[in-house]
Protein backbone atom coordinates (compact mmCIF):
# COMPACT_ATOMS: atom_id res chain seq x y z
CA UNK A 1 -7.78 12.00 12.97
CA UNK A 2 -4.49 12.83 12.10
CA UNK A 3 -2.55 16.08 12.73
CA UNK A 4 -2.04 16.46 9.03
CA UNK A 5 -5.43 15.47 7.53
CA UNK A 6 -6.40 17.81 10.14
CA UNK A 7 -4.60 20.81 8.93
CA UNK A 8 -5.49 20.03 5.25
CA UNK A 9 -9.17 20.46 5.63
CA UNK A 10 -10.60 23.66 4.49
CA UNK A 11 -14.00 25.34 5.53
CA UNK A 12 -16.92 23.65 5.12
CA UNK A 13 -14.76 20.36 4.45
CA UNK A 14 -16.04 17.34 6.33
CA UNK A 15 -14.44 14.22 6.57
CA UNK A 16 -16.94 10.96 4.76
CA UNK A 17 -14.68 8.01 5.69
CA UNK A 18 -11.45 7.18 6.86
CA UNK A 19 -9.55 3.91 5.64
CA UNK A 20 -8.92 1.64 8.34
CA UNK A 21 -5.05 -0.46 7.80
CA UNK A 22 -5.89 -4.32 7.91
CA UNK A 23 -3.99 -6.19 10.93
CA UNK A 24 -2.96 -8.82 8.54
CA UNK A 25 -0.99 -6.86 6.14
CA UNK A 26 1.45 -6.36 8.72
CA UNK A 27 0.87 -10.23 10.46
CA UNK A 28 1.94 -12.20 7.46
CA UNK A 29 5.11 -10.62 6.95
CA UNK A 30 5.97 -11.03 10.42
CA UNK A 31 5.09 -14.52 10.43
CA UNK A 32 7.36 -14.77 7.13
CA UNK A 33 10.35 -12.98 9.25
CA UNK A 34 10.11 -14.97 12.71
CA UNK A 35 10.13 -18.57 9.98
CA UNK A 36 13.31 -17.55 8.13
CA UNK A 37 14.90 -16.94 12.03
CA UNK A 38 13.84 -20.17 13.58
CA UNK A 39 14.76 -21.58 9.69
CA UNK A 40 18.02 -20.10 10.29
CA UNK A 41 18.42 -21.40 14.02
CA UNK A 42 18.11 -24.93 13.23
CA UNK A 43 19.94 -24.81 9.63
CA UNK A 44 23.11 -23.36 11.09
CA UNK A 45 23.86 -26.07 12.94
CA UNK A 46 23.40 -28.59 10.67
CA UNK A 47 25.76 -26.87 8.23
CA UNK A 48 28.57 -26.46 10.54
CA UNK A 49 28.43 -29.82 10.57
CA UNK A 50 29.00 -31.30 7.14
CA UNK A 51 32.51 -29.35 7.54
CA UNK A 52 33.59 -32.63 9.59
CA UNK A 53 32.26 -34.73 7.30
CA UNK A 54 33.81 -33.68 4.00
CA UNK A 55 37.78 -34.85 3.49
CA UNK A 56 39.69 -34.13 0.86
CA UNK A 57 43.69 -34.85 0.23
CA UNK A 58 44.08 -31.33 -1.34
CA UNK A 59 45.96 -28.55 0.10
CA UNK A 60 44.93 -25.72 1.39
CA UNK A 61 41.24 -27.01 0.35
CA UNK A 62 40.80 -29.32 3.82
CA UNK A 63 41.37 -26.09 5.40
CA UNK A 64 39.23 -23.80 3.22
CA UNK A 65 36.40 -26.24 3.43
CA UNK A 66 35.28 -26.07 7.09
CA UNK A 67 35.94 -22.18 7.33
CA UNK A 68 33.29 -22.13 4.00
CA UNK A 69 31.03 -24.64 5.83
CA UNK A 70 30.71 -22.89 9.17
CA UNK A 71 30.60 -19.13 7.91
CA UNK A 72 30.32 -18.58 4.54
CA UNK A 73 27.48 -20.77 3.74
CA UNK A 74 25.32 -19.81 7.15
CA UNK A 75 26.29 -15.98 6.34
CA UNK A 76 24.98 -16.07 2.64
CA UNK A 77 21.81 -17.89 3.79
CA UNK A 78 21.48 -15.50 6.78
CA UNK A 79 21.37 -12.91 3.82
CA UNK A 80 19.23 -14.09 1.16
CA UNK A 81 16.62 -14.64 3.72
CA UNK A 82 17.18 -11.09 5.45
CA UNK A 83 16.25 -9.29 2.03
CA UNK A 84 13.63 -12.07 1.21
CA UNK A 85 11.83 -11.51 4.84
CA UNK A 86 13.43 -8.08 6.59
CA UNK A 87 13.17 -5.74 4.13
CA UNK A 88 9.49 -6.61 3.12
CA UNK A 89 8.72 -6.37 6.63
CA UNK A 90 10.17 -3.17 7.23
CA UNK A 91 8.22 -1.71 4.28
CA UNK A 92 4.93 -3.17 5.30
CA UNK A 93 5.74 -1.80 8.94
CA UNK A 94 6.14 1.74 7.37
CA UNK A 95 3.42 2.02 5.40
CA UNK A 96 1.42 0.17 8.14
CA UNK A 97 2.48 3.46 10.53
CA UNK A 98 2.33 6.16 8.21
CA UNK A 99 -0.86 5.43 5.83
CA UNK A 100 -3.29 8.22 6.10
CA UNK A 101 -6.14 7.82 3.61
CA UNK A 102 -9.04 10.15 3.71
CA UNK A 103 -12.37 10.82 2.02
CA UNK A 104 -13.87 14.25 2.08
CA UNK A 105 -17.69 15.87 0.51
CA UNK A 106 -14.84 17.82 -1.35
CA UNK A 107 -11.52 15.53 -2.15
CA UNK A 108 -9.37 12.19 -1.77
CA UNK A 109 -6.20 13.39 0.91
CA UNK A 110 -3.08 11.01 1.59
CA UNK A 111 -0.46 10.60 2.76
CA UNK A 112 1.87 7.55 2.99
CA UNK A 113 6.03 7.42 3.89
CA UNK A 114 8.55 7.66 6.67
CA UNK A 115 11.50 9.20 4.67
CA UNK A 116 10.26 9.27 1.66
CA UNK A 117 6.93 10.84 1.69
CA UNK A 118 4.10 10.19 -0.94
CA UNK A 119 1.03 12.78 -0.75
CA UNK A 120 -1.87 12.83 -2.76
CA UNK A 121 -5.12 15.53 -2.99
CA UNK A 122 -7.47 14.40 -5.71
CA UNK A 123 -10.81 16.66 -6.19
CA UNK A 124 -14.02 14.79 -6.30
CA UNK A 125 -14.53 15.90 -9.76
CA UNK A 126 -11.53 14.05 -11.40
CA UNK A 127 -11.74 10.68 -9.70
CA UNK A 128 -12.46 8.27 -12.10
CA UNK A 129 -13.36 4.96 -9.99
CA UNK A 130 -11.88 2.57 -7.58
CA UNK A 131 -11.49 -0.96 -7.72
CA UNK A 132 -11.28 -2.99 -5.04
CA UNK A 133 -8.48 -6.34 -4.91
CA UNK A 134 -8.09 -9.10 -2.99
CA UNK A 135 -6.70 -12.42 -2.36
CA UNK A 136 -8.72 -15.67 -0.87
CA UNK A 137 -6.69 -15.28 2.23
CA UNK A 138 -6.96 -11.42 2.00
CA UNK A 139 -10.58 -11.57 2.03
CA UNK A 140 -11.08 -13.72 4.94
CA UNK A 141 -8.49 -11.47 6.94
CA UNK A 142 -9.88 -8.16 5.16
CA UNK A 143 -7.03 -7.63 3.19
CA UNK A 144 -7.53 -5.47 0.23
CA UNK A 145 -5.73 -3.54 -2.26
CA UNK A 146 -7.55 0.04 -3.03
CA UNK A 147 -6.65 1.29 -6.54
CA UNK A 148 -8.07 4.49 -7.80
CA UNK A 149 -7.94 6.20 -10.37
CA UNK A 150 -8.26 9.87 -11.16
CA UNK A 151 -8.03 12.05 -14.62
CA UNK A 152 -7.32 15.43 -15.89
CA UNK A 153 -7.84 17.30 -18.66
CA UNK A 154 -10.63 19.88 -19.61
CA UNK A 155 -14.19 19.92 -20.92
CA UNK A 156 -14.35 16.02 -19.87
CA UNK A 157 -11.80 15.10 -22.61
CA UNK A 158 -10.30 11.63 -21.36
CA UNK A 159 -7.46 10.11 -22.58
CA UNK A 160 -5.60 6.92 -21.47
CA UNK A 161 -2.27 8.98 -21.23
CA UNK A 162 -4.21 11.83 -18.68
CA UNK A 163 -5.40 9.03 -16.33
CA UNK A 164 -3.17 8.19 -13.16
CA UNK A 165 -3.76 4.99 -11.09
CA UNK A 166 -2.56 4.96 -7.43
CA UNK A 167 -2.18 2.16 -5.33
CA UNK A 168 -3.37 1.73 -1.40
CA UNK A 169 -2.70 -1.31 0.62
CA UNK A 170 -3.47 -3.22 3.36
CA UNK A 171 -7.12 -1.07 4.00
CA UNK A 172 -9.75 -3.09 5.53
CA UNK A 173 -12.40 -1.31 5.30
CA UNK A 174 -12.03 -1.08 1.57
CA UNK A 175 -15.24 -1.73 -0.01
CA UNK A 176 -16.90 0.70 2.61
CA UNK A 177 -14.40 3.25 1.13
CA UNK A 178 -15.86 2.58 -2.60
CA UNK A 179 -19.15 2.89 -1.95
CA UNK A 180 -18.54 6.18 -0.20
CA UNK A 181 -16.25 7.34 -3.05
CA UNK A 182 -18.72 6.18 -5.55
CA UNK A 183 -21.73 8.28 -3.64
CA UNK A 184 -19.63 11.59 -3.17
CA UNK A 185 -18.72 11.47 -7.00
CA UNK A 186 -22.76 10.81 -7.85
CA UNK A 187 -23.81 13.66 -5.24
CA UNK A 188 -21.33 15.89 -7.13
CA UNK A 189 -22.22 15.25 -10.51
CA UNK A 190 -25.80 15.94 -9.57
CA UNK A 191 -24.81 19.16 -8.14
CA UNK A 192 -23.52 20.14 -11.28
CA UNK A 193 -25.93 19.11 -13.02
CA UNK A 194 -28.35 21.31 -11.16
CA UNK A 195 -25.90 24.32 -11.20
CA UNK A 196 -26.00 24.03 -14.83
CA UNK A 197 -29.88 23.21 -15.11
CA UNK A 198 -30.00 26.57 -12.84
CA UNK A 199 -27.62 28.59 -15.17
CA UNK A 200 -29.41 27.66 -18.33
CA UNK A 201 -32.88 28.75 -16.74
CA UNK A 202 -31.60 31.95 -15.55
CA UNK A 203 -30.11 32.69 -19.17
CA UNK A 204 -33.44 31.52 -20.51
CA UNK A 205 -34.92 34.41 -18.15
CA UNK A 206 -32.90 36.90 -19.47
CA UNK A 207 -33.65 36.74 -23.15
C-alpha cells in the first residue's frame, strides 16, 4: 500500500480492494512508439532518395528540392509521429506510475498525476454506481475503463447537474472492484436503514 493511501486512512478504516493497473495499457502504446521508430528508420532513407531523382530547370528550386527531400520532409514526419506515438506514451506511462485507486468500508481514495495531481475522496454514501468498459482486445488483456459516478445534494435529492462522473483507466481487476463497490454501498444502506429502524423504535418508546 501506498505511503499516501496510507496516511489517508482514519481509525477504524480498512482497506476492501485495491485496483490493480493492467500490463497492457502501458504495452500497446509502447508497441505503437517502437513501430513509428522502426517506420521512421526505414522511411528516411527512402526519402532522401527521391531528392536525386527529381530535376527541374528552375533556379534556385534544383537546389531547394534535395535540402526539402532529405530534412524537411523526414523532420515533419519524425514529428507528426512523435505527438501521434510519444506523447500518448508518456501519458499512459504516468498514469501507469502514479494511479492509486482505493476502496475502503468507509470511502473511494485516489490519487492519479506526476505534475499535475488529480485526488479524489468520495464517501460511500454518495457513490452512485460504476460501470465497467472495455474493448474486445481490452478484455482478453484485462483492459478496462472504471467510471464511477458519485452525487451530492441533501435529503437524497438527485439531479443530473449534482452528479460527477470520473474516469479510471487501465485497472484490471475492474469488475472485482464493482462488485466490492456495489457490496460496501448495500452494507451501508442497510446500516442506515437499521440506525433509522433503531431511532424510530426508541422514539416510539418514549411516547
Amino acid at each position: 500500500m501506498s505511503r499516501y493511501i496510507r496516511k489517508s486512512l482514519t481509525d477504524g478504516e480498512e482497506v476492501i480492494i485495491k485496483a490493480k493497473k493492467s500490463w497492457w495499457y502501458i504495452v500497446w502504446p509502447a508497441i505503437c512508439l517502437v513501430g513509428a521508430v522502426v517506420a521512421l528508420i526505414f522511411a528516411i532513407p527512402a526519402i532522401a532518395a527521391l531528392a536525386d531523382t527529381v530535376v527541374t530547370n528552375v533556379p534556385m528550386i534544383d537546389r531547394v528540392l534535395p535540402a526539402v527531400f532529405k530534412y524537411v520532409l523526414p523532420g515533419l514526419l519524425g514529428l507528426i509521429l512523435g505527438l501521434c506515438t510519444l506523447l500518448p506514451f508518456c501519458k499512459h506511462l504516468i498514469t501507469f506510475l502514479t494511479l492509486q485507486l482505493v476502496l475502503t468500508n468507509k470511502r473511494l481514495i485516489s490519487k492519479v498525476g506526476l505534475f499535475r495531481i488529480r485526488a479524489l475522496d468520495i464517501p460511500i454514501d454518495r457513490l452512485d454506481h460504476i460501470e465497467v468498459r472495455s474493448t474486445l482486445f481490452g478484455d482478453w488483456f484485462r483492459n478496462y475503463d472504471v467510471e464511477i459516478a458519485s452525487v451530492s445534494g441533501a435529503d437524497g435529492v438527485i439531479s443530473r447537474k449534482q452528479k460527477t462522473v470520473r474516469t479510471f483507466c487501465g485497472i484490471s481487476n475492474a469488475k472485482k472492484m464493482r462488485e466490492a463497490l456495489q457490496q460496501a454501498v448495500e452494507q451501508h444502506a442497510d446500516t442506515g436503514r437499521k440506525l433509522q429502524a433503531q431511532e424510530i423504535a426508541q422514539a416510539m418508546s418514549l411516547r
